[in-house]
N, C-alpha and C. Protein backbone atom coordinates (compact mmCIF):
# COMPACT_ATOMS: atom_id res chain seq x y z
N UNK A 1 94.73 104.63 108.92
CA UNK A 1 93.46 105.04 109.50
C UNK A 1 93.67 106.22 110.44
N UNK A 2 94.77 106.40 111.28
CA UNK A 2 95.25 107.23 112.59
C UNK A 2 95.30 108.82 111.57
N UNK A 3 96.49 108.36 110.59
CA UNK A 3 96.38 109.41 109.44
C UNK A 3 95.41 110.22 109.12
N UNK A 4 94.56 109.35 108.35
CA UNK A 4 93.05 109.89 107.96
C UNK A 4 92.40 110.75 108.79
N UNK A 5 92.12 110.29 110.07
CA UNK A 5 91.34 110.86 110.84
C UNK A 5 92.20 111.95 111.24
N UNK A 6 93.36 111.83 111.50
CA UNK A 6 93.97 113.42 111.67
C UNK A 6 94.03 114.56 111.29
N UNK A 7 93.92 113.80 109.61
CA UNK A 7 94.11 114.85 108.59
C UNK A 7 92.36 115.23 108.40
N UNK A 8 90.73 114.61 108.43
CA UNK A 8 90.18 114.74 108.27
C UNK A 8 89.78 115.79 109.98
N UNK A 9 90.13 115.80 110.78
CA UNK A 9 90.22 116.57 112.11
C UNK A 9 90.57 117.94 111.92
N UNK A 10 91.74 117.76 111.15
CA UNK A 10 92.81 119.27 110.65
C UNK A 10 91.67 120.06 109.92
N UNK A 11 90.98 119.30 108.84
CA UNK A 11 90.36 119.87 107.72
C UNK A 11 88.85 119.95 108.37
N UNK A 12 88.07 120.07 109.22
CA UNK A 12 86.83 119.61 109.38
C UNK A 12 86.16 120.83 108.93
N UNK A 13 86.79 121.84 109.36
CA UNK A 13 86.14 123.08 109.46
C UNK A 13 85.79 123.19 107.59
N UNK A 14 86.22 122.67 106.64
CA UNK A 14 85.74 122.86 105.21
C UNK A 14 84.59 122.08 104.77
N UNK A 15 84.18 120.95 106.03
CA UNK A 15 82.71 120.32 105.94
C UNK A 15 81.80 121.16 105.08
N UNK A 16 81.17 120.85 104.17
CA UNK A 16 80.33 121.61 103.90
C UNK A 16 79.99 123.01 103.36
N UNK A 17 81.27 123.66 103.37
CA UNK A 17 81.42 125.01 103.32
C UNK A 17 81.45 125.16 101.45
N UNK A 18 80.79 125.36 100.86
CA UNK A 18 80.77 125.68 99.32
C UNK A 18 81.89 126.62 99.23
N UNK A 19 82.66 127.65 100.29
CA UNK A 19 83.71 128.17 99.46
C UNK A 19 84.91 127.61 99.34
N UNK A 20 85.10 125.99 100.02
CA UNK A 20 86.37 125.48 99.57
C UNK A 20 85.91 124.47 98.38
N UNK A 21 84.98 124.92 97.92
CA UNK A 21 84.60 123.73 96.73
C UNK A 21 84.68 121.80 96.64
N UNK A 22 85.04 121.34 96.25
CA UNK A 22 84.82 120.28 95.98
C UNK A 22 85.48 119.49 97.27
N UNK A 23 86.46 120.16 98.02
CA UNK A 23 86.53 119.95 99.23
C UNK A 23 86.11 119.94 100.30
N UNK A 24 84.87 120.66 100.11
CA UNK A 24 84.13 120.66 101.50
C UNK A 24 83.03 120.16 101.50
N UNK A 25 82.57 119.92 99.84
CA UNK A 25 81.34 119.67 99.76
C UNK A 25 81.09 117.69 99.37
N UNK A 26 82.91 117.66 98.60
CA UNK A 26 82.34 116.44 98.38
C UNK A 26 83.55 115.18 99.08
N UNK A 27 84.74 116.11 99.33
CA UNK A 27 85.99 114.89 99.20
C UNK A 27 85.51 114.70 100.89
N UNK A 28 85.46 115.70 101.79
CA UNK A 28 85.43 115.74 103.24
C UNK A 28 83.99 114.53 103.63
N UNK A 29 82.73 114.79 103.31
CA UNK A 29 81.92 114.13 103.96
C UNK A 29 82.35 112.52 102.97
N UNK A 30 82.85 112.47 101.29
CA UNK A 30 83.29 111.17 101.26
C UNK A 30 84.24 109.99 102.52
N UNK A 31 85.22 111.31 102.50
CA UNK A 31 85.78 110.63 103.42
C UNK A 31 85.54 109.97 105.34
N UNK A 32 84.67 111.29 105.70
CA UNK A 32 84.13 111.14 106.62
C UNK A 32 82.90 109.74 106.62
N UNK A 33 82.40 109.49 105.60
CA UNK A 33 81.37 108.25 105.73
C UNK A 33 82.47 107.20 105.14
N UNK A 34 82.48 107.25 104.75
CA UNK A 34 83.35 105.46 103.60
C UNK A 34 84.72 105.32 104.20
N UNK A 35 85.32 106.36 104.38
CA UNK A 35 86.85 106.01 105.49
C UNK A 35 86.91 105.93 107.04
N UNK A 36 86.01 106.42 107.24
CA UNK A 36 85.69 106.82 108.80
C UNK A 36 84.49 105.68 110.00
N UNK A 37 83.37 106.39 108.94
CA UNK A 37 82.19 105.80 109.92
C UNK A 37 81.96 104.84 109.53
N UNK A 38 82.04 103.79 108.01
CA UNK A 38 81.79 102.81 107.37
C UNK A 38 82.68 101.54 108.26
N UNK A 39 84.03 102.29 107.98
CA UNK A 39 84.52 101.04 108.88
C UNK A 39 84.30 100.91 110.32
N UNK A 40 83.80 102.01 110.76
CA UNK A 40 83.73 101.65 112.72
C UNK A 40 82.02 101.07 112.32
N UNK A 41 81.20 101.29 111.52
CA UNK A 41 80.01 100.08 111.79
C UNK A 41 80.15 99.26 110.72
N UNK A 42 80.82 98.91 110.20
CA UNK A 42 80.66 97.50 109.28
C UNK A 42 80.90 96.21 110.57
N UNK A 43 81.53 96.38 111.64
CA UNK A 43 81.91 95.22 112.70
C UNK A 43 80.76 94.78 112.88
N UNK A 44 79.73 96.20 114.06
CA UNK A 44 78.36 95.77 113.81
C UNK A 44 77.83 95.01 112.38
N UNK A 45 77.78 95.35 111.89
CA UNK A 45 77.30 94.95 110.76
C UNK A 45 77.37 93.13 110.53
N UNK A 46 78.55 93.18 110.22
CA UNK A 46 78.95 91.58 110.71
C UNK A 46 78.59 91.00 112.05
N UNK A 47 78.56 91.54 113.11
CA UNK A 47 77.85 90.87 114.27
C UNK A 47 76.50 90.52 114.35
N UNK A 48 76.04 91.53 113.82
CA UNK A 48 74.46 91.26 113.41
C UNK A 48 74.18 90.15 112.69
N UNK A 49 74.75 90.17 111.46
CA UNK A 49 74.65 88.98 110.56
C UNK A 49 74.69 87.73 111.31
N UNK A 50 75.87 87.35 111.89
CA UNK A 50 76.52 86.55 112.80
C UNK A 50 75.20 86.57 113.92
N UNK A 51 74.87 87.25 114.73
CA UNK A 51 73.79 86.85 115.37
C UNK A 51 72.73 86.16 114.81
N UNK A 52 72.43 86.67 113.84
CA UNK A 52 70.78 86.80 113.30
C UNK A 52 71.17 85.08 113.17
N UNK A 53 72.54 84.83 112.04
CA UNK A 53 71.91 83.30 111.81
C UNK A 53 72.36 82.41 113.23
N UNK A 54 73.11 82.77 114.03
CA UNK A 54 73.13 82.05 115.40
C UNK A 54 71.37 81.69 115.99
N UNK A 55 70.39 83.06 116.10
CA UNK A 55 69.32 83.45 116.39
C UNK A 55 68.49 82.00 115.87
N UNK A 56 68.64 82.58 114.37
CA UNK A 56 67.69 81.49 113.64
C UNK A 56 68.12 79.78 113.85
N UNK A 57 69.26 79.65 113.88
CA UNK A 57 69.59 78.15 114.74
C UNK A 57 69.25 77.65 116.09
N UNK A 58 69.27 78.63 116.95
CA UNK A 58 68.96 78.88 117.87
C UNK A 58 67.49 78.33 117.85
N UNK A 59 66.55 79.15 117.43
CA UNK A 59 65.04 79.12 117.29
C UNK A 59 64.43 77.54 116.40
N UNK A 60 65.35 77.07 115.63
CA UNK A 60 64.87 76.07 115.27
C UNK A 60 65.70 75.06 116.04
N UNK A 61 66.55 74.90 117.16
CA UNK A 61 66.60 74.28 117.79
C UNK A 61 65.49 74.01 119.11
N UNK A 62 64.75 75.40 119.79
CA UNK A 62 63.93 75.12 120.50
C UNK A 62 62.56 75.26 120.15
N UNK A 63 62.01 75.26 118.80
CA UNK A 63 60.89 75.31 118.45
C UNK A 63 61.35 74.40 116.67
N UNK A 64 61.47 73.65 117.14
CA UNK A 64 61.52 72.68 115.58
C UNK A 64 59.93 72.62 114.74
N UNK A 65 59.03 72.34 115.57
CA UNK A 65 57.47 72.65 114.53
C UNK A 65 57.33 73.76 114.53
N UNK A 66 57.64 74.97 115.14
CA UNK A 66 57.24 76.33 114.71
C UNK A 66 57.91 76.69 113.99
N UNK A 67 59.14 76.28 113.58
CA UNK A 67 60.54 77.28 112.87
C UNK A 67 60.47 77.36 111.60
N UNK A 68 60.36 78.38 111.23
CA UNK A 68 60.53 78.81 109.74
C UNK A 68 61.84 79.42 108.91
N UNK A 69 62.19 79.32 107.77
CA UNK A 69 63.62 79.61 107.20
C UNK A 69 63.30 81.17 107.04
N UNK A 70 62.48 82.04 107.81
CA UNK A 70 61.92 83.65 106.63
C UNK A 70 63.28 84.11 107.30
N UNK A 71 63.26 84.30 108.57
CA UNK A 71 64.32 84.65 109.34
C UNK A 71 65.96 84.75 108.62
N UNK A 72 65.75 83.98 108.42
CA UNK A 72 67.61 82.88 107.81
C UNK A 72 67.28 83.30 106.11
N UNK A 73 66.62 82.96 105.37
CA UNK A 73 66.62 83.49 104.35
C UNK A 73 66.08 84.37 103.95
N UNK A 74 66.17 85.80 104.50
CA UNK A 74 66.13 87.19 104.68
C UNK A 74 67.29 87.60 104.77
N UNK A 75 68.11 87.34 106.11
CA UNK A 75 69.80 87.84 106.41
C UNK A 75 70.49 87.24 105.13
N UNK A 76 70.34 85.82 104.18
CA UNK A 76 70.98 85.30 103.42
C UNK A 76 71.06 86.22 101.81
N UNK A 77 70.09 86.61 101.82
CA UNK A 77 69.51 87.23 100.83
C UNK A 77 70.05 88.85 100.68
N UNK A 78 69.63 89.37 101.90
CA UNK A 78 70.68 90.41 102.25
C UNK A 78 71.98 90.41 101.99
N UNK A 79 72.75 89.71 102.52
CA UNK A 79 74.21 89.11 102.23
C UNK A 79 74.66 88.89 101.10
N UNK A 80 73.68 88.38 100.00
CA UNK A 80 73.95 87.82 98.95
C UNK A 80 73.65 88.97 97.77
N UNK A 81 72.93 89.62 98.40
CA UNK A 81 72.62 91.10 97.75
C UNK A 81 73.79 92.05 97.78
N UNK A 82 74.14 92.12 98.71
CA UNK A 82 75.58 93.20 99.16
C UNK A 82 76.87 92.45 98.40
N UNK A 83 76.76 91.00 98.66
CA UNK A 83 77.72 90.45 97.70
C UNK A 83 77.82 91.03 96.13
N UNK A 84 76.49 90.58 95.54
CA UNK A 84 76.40 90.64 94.39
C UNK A 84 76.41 92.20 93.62
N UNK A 85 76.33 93.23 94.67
CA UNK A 85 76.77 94.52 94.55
C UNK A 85 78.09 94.86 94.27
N UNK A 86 78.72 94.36 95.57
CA UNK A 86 79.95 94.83 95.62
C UNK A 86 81.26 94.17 94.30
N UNK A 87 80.26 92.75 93.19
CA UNK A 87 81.30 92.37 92.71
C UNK A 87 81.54 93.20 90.86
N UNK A 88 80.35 94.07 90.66
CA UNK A 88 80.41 95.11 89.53
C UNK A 88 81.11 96.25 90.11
N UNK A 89 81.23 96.51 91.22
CA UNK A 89 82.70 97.48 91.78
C UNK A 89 83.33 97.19 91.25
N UNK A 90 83.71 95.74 91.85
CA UNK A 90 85.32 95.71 91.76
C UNK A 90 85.48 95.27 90.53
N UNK A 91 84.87 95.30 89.86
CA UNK A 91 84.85 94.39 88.33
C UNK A 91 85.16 95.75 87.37
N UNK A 92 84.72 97.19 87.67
CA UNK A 92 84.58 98.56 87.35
C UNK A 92 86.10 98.88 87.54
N UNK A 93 86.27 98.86 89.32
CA UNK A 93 87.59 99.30 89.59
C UNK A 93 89.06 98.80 88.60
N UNK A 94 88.70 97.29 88.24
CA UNK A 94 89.65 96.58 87.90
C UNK A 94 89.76 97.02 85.87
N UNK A 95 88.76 97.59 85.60
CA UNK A 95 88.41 98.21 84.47
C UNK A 95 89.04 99.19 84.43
N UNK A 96 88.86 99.64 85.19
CA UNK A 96 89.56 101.44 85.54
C UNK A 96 91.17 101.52 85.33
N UNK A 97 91.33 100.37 86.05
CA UNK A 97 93.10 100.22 85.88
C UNK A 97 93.23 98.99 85.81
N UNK A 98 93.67 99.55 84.47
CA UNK A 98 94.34 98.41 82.93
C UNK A 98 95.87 97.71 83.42
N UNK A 99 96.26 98.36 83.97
CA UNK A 99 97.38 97.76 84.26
C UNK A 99 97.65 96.27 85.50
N UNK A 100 96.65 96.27 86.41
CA UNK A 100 96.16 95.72 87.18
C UNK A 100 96.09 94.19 86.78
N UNK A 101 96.28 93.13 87.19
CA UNK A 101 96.17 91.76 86.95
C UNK A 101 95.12 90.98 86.98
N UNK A 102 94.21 90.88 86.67
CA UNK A 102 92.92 90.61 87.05
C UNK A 102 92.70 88.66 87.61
N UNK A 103 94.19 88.29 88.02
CA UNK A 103 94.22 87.23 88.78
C UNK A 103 93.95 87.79 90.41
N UNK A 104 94.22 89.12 90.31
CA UNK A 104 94.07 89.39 91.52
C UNK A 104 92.49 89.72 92.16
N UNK A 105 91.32 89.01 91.47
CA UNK A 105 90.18 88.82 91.84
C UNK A 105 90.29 87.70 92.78
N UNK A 106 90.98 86.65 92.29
CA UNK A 106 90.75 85.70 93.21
C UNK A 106 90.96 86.15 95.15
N UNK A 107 92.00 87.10 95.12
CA UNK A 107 91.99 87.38 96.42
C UNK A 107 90.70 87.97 97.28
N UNK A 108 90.02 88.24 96.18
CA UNK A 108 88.79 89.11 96.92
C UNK A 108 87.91 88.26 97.81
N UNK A 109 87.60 87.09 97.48
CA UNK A 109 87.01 86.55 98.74
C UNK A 109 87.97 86.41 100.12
N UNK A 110 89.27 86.44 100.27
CA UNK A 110 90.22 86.63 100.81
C UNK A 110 89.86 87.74 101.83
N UNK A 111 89.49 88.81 100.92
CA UNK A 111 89.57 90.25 101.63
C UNK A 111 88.39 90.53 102.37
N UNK A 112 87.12 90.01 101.49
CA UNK A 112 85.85 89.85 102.01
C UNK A 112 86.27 89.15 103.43
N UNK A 113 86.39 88.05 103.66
CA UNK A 113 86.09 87.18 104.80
C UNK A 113 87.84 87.63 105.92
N UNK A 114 89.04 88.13 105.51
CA UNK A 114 90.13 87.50 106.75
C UNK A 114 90.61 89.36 106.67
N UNK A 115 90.86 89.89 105.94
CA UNK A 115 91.66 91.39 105.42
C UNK A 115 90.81 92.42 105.86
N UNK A 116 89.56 91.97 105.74
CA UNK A 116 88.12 93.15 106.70
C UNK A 116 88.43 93.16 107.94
N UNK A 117 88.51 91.82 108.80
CA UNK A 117 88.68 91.82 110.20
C UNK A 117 89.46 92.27 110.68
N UNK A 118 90.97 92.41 110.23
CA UNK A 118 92.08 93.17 110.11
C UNK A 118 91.86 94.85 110.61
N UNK A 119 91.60 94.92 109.35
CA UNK A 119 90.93 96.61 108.99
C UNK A 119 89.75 97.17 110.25
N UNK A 120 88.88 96.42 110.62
CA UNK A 120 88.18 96.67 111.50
C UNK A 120 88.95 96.75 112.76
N UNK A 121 90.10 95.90 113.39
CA UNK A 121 90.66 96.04 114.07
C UNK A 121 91.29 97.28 114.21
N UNK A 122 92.11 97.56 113.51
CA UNK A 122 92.92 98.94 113.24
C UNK A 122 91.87 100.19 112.76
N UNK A 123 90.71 100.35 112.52
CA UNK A 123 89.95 101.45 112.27
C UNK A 123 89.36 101.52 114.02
N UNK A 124 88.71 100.70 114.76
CA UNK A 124 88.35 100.59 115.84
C UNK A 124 89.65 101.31 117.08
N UNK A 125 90.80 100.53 116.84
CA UNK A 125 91.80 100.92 117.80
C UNK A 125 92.31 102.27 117.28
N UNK A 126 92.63 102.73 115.74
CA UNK A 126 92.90 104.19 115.86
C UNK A 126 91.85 105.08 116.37
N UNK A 127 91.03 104.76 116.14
CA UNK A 127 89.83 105.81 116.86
C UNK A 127 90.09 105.84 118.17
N UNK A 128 89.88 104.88 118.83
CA UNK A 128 90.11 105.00 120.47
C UNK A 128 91.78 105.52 120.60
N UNK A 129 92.27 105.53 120.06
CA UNK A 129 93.53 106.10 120.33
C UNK A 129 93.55 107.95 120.36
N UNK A 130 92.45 107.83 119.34
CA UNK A 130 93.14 109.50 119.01
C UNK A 130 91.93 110.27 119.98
N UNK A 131 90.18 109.27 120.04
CA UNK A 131 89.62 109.50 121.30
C UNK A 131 90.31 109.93 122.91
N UNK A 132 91.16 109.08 123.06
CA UNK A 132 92.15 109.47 123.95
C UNK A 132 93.43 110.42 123.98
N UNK A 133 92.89 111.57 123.05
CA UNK A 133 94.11 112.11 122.74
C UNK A 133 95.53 112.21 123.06
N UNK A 134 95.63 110.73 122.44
CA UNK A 134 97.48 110.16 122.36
C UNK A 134 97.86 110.54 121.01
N UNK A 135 99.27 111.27 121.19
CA UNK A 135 99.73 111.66 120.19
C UNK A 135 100.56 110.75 119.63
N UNK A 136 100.43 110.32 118.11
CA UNK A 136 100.85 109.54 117.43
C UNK A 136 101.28 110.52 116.41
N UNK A 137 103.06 110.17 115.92
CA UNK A 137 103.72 111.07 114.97
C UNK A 137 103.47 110.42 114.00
N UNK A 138 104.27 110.71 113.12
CA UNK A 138 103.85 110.41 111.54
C UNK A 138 105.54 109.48 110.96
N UNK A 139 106.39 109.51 112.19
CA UNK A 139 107.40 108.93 112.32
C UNK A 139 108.48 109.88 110.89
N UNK A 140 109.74 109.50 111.08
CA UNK A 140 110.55 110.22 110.09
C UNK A 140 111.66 109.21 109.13
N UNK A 141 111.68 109.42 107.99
CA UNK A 141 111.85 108.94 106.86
C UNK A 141 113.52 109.07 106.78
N UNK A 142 114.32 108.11 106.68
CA UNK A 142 115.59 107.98 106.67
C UNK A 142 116.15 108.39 105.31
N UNK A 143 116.46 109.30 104.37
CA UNK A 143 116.84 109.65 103.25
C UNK A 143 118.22 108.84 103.16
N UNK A 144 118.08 107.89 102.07
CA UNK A 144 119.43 107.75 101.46
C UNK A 144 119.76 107.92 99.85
N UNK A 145 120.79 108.50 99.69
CA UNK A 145 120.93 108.40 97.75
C UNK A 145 121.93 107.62 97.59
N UNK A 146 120.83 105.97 97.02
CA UNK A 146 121.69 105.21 96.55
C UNK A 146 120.91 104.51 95.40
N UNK A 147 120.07 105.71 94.97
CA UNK A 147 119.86 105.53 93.30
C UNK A 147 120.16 106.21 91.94
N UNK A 148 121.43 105.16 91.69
CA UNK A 148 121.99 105.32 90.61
C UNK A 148 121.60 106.77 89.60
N UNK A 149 122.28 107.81 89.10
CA UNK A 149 121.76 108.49 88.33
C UNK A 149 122.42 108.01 87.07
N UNK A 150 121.40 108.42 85.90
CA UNK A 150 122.21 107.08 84.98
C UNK A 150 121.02 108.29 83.95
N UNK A 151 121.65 108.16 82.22
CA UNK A 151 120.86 108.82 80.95
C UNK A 151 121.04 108.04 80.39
């Protein structure tokens, strides 16, 4: 994530600019929304959710004859919508590359619910890191040749 944003920092100035072509017009703002800003509000995103049905428990705890499910099954519906989106992605992606195991669907609820929170963590803290302009290297790569050359 620290990466990304460095390298999308380096490059900003091709935002938009039609004379670096497909770089400025399409890879830069991709990356800038879906690598960038997607993950610093998807947290919101989940908090909201997380509120709303706290909210609606909430409300039918102190108004039991007034309480209605529109509330709760609105956010559910929502949820279940974004679900049911996101699983012809990955159903596409996993199409895309044949080589791929397609046992490895099962992890996806995995990633949905414990591997997001993760990611949100580390998209949130590199930002504030590089907000604070702390310099973070790219660290250096120990070369060894100890693969066999062989015909």
């Amino acid at each position: 994530m620290y990466g990304t944003l460095q390298a999308a920092w380096k490059h900003i100035d091709t935002l938009f600019h039609p004379r670096y072509g497909a770089l400025g017009m399409f890879t830069m703002p991709n990356v800038l929304i879906f690598q960038i800003l997607f993950p610093l509000l998807s947290p919101v995103m989940d908090l909201l959710m997380v509120w709303s049905l706290v909210a609606a428990g909430w409300a039918r705890y102190q108004h039991p004859l007034d309480y209605t499910t529109d509330t709760l099954q609105r956010v559910l519906f929502y949820y279940a919508l974004f679900c049911t989106l996101d699983l012809p992605a990955t159903f596409v992606a996993f199409l895309l590359e044949r080589k791929e195991g397609w046992r490895l669907l099962i992890w996806l609820v995995f990633q949905r619910f414990l591997y997001r929170q993760l990611m949100y963590y580390i998209a949130i803290k590199s930002t504030l890191t590089a907000i604070r302009g702390t310099i973070v290297g790219w660290g250096k790569l120990e070369r060894k040749v100890t693969v066999p050359m062989g015909g």
